[in-house]
Protein backbone atom coordinates (compact mmCIF):
# COMPACT_ATOMS: atom_id res chain seq x y z
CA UNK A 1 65.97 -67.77 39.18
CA UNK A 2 69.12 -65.72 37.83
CA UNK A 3 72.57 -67.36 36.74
CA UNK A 4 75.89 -65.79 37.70
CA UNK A 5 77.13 -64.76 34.11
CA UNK A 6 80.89 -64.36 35.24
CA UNK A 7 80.42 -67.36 36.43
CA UNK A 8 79.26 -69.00 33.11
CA UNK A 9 81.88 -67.23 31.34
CA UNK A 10 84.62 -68.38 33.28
CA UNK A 11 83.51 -72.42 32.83
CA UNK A 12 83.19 -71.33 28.74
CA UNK A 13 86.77 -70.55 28.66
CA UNK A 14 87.60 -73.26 29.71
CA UNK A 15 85.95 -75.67 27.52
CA UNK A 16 88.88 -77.02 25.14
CA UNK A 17 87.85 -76.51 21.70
CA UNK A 18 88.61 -79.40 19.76
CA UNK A 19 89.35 -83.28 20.92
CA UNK A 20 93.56 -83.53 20.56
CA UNK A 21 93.61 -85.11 17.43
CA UNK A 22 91.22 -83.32 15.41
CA UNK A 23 93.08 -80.49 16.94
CA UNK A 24 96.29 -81.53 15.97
CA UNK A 25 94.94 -82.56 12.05
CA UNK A 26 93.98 -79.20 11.71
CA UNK A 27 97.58 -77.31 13.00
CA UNK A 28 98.66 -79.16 10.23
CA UNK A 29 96.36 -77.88 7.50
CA UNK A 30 97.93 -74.77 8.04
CA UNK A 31 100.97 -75.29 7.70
CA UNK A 32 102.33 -73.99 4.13
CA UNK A 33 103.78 -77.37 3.47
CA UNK A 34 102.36 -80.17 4.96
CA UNK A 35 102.06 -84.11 3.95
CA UNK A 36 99.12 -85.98 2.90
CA UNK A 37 100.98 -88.97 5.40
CA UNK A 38 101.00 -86.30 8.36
CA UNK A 39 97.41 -86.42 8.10
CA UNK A 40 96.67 -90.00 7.60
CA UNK A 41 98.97 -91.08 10.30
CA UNK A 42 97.39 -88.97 12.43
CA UNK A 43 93.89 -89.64 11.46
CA UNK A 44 94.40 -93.52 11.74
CA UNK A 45 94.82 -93.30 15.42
CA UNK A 46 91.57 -92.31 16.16
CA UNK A 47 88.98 -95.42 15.08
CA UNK A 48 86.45 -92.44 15.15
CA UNK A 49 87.43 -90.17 13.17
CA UNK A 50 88.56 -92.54 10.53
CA UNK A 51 85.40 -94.56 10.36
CA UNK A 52 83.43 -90.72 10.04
CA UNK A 53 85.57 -89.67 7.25
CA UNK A 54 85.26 -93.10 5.00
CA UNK A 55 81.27 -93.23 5.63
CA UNK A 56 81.51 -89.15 4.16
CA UNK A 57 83.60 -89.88 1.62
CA UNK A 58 81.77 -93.26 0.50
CA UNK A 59 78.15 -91.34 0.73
CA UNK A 60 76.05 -89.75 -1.75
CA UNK A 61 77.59 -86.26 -1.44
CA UNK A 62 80.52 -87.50 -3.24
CA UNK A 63 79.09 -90.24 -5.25
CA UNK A 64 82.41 -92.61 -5.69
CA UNK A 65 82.70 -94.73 -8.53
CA UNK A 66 83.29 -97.84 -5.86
CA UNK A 67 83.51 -98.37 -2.48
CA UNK A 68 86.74 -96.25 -0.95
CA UNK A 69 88.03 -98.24 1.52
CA UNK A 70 91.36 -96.64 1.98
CA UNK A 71 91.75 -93.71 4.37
CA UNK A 72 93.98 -92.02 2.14
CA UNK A 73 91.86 -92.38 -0.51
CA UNK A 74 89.07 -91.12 1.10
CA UNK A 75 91.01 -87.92 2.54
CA UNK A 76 92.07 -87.23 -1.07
CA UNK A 77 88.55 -87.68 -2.44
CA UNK A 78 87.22 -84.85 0.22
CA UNK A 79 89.39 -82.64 -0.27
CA UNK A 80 91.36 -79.76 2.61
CA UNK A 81 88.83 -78.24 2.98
CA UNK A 82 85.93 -80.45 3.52
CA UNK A 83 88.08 -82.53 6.04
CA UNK A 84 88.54 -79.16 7.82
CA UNK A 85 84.98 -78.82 8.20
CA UNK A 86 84.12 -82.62 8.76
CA UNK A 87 86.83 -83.08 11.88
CA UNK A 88 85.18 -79.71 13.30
CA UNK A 89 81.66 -80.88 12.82
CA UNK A 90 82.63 -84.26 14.10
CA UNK A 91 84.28 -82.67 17.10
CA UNK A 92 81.67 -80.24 18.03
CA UNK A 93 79.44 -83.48 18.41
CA UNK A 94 81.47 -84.82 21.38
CA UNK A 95 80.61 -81.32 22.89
CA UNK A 96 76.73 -82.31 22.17
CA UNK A 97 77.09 -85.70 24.07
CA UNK A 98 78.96 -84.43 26.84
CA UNK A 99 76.04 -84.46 29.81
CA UNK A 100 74.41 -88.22 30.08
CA UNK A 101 72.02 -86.06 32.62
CA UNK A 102 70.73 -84.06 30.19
CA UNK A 103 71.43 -86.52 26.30
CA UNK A 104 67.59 -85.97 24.87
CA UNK A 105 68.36 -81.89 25.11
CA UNK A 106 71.64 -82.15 23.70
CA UNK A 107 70.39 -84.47 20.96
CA UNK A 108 67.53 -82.28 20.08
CA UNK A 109 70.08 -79.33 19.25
CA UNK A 110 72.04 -81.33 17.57
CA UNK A 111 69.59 -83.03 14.96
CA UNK A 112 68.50 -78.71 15.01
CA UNK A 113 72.48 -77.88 14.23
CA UNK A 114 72.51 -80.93 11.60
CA UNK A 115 69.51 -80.10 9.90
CA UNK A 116 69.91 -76.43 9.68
CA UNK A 117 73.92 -77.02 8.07
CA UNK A 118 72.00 -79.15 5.49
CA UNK A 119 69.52 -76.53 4.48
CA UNK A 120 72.16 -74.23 4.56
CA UNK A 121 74.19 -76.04 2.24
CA UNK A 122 71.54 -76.24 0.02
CA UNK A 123 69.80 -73.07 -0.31
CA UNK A 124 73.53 -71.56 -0.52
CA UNK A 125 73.98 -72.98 -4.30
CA UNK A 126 70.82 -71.31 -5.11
CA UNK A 127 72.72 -68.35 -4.55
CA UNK A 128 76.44 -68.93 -5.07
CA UNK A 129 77.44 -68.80 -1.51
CA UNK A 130 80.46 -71.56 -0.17
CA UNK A 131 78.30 -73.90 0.46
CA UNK A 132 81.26 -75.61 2.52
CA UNK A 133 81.41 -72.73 4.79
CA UNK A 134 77.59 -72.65 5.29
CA UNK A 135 77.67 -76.17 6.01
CA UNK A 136 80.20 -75.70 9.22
CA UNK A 137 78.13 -72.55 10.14
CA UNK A 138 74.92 -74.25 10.57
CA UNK A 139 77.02 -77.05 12.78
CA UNK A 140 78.46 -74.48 14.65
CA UNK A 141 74.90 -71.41 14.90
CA UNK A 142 73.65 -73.02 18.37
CA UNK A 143 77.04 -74.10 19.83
CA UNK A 144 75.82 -70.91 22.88
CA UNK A 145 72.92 -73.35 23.72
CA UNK A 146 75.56 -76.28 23.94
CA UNK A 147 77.89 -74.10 26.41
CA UNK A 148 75.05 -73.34 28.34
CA UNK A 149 73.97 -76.66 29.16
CA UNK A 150 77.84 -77.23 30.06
CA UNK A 151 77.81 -74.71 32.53
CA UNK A 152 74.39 -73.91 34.06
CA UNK A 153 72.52 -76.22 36.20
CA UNK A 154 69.25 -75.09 35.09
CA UNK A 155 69.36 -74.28 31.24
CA UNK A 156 66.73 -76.82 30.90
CA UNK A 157 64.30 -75.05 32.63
CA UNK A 158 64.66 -72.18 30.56
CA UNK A 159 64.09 -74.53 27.45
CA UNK A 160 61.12 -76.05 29.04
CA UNK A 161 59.56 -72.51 29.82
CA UNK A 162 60.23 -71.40 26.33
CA UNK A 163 58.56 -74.56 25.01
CA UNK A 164 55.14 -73.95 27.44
CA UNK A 165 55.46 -70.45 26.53
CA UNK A 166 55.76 -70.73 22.79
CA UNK A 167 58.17 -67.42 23.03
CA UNK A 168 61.82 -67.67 21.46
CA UNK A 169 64.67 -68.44 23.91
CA UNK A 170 66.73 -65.44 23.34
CA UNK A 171 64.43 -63.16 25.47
CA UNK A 172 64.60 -65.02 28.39
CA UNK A 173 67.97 -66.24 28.12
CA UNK A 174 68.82 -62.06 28.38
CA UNK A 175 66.85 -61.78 31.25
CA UNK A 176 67.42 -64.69 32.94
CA UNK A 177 71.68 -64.88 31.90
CA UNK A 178 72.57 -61.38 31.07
CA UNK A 179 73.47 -62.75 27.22
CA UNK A 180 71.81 -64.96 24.89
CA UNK A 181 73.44 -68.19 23.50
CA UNK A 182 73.73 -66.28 20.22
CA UNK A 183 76.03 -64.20 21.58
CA UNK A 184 78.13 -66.79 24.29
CA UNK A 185 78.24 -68.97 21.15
CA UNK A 186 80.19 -66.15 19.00
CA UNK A 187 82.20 -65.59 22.17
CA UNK A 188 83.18 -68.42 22.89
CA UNK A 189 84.35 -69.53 19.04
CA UNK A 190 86.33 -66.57 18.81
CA UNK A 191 88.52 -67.45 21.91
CA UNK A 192 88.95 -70.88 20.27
CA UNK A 193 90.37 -69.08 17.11
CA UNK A 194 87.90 -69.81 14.70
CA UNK A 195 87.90 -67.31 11.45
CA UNK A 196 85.64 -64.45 11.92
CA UNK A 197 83.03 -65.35 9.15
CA UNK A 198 82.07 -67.81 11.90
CA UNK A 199 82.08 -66.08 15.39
CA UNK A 200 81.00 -62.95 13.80
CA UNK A 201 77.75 -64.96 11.96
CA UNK A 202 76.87 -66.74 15.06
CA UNK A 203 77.24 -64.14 17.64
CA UNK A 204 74.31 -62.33 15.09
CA UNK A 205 72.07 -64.88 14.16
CA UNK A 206 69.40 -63.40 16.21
CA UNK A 207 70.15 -60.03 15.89
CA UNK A 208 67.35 -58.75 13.02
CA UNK A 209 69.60 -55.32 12.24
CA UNK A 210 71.98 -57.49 10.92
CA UNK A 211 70.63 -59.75 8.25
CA UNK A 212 70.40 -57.22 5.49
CA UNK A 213 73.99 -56.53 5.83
CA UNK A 214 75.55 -60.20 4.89
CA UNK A 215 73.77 -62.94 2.34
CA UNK A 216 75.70 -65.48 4.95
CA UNK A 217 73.92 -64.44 7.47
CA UNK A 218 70.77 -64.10 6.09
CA UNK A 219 71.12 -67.86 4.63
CA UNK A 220 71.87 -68.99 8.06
CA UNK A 221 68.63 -66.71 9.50
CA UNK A 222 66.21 -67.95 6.58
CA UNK A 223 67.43 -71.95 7.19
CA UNK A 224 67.44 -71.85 11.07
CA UNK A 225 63.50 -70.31 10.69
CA UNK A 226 62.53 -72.42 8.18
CA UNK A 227 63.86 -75.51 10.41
CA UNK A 228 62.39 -74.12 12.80
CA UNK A 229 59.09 -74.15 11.28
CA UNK A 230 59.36 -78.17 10.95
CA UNK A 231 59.59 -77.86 14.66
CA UNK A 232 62.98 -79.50 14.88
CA UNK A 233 64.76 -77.64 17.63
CA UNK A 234 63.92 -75.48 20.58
CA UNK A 235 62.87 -72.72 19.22
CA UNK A 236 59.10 -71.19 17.72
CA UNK A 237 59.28 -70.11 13.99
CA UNK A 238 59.88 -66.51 13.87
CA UNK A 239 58.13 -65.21 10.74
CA UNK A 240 59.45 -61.48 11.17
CA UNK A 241 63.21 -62.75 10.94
CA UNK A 242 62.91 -64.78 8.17
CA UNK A 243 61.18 -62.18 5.85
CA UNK A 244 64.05 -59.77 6.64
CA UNK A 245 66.35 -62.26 5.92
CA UNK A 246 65.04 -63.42 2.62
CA UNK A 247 64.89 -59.81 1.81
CA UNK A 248 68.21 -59.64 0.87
CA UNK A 249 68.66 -63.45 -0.77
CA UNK A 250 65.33 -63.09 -2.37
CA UNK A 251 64.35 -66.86 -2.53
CA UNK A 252 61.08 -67.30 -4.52
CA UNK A 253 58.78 -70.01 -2.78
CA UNK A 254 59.56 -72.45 -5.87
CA UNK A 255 63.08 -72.52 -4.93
CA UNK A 256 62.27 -73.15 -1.16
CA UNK A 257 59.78 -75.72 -1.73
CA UNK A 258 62.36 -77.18 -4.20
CA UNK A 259 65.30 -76.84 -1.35
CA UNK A 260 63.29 -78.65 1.15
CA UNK A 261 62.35 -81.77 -1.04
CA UNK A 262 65.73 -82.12 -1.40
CA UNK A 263 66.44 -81.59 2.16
CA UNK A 264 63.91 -84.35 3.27
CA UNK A 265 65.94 -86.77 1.08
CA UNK A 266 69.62 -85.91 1.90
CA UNK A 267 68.54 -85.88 5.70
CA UNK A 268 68.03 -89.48 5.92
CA UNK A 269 71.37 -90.29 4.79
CA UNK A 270 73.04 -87.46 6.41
CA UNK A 271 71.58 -87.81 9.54
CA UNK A 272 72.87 -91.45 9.64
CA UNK A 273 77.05 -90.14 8.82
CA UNK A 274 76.63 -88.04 12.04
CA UNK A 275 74.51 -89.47 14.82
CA UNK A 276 75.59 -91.15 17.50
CA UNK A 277 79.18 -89.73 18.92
CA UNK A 278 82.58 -90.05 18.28
């Protein structure tokens, strides 16, 4: 079995990035001057997205005095950039949920995606990273597994034979594709115009030369392994990657340990803000 990777390439460019209005929210975050009614008028017409973004803003992360029940409200209380990040994580999901043939697959990278941003976010105030910007990275690390199951027939075969195999995907997603689905993912997020810190961290994930160059990286490496270990995902724990990794944010096992307590109790409420789809 080998896929045609011009093929593949040519169906990932033409995956639109972002559903319109999430889109559309976001053109207008960048805009120098830009009202706070732009956004909420804009917002409002998707039941979705508006429903997402009070359930975020009402949860535990933010801890609100009393129930926000007022979309502006709740847009002010998260903030430009964490509504940035939310309607990207938010949209990505649609792209998760996009084959009914193949739902358990995509499900089982996102609750991977989900619980590896969490981690991230976590471990990152350890060490004083944006903890924001880890957050959407971990959303966005296996978006190349995502684009493969958009546009190869058989890219559950490959996750089946790395399951029965107990051997990482990456190897035989080279061999099999010509290009892993750390590197389509970067690809395919820089063509959508994403900043670099996130094509750049993606397309490297799995690229060990790398993760003593960037403490970014190396959170993302150390959180997808240790995810990994809890067997949530595709892939087998790779204990080589994640000591390189924590080589350069030097996490003592205290602080891990620590991290995933916590993570076991923001996952159940977390997990409930971004299931389902949009």
């Amino acid at each position: 079995m080998k896929f045609d990777s011009d093929v593949i390439i040519k169906k990932a460019n033409n995956i639109p990035p972002l559903p319109q209005i999430a889109a559309r929210v976001l053109s207008i975050l960048k805009k120098e001057n830009y009202t706070l009614s732009e956004i909420v008028y804009l917002v409002s017409k998707d039941l979705g997205l508006t429903t997402e973004i009070l359930k975020m803003a009402n949860s535990a992360i933010f801890s609100p005095k009393e129930e926000i029940k007022d979309l502006r409200h709740a847009i002010v209380i998260l903030g430009e950039k964490n509504l940035k990040n939310l309607l990207i994580a938010l949209s990505m999901k649609s792209y998760f949920y996009n084959d009914e043939t193949k739902i358990e697959l995509a499900r089982g990278i996102w609750e991977h995606s989900l619980c590896v941003a969490i981690l991230m976010r976590i471990l990152g105030s350890y060490k004083n990273i944006d903890t924001g910007d880890a957050f959407l990275l971990g959303i966005l690390h296996d978006i190349g597994k995502v684009i493969f199951l958009l546009t190869t027939p058989f890219y559950d075969e490959i996750v089946n034979i790395t399951k029965k195999g107990g051997v990482n995907s990456i190897e035989i997603e080279s061999n099999l594709i010509g290009f892993n689905h750390a590197e389509i993912g970067g690809y395919v997020l820089s063509k959508w115009g994403l900043p670099e810190l996130f094509y750049e961290k993606v397309y490297y994930h799995h690229d060990m030369t790398m993760y003593q160059k960037d403490d970014m990286l190396a959170l993302l490496v150390v959180s997808n392994c240790l995810i990994n270990k809890r067997k949530i995902g595709l892939n087998i724990y790779d204990e080589e990657s994640f000591k390189i990794a924590n080589k350069k944010l030097d996490l003592s096992e205290d602080i891990i340990d620590s991290a995933m307590m916590d993570f076991d109790e923001i996952y159940k409420e977390e997990k409930s803000l971004f299931e389902g789809r949009i």
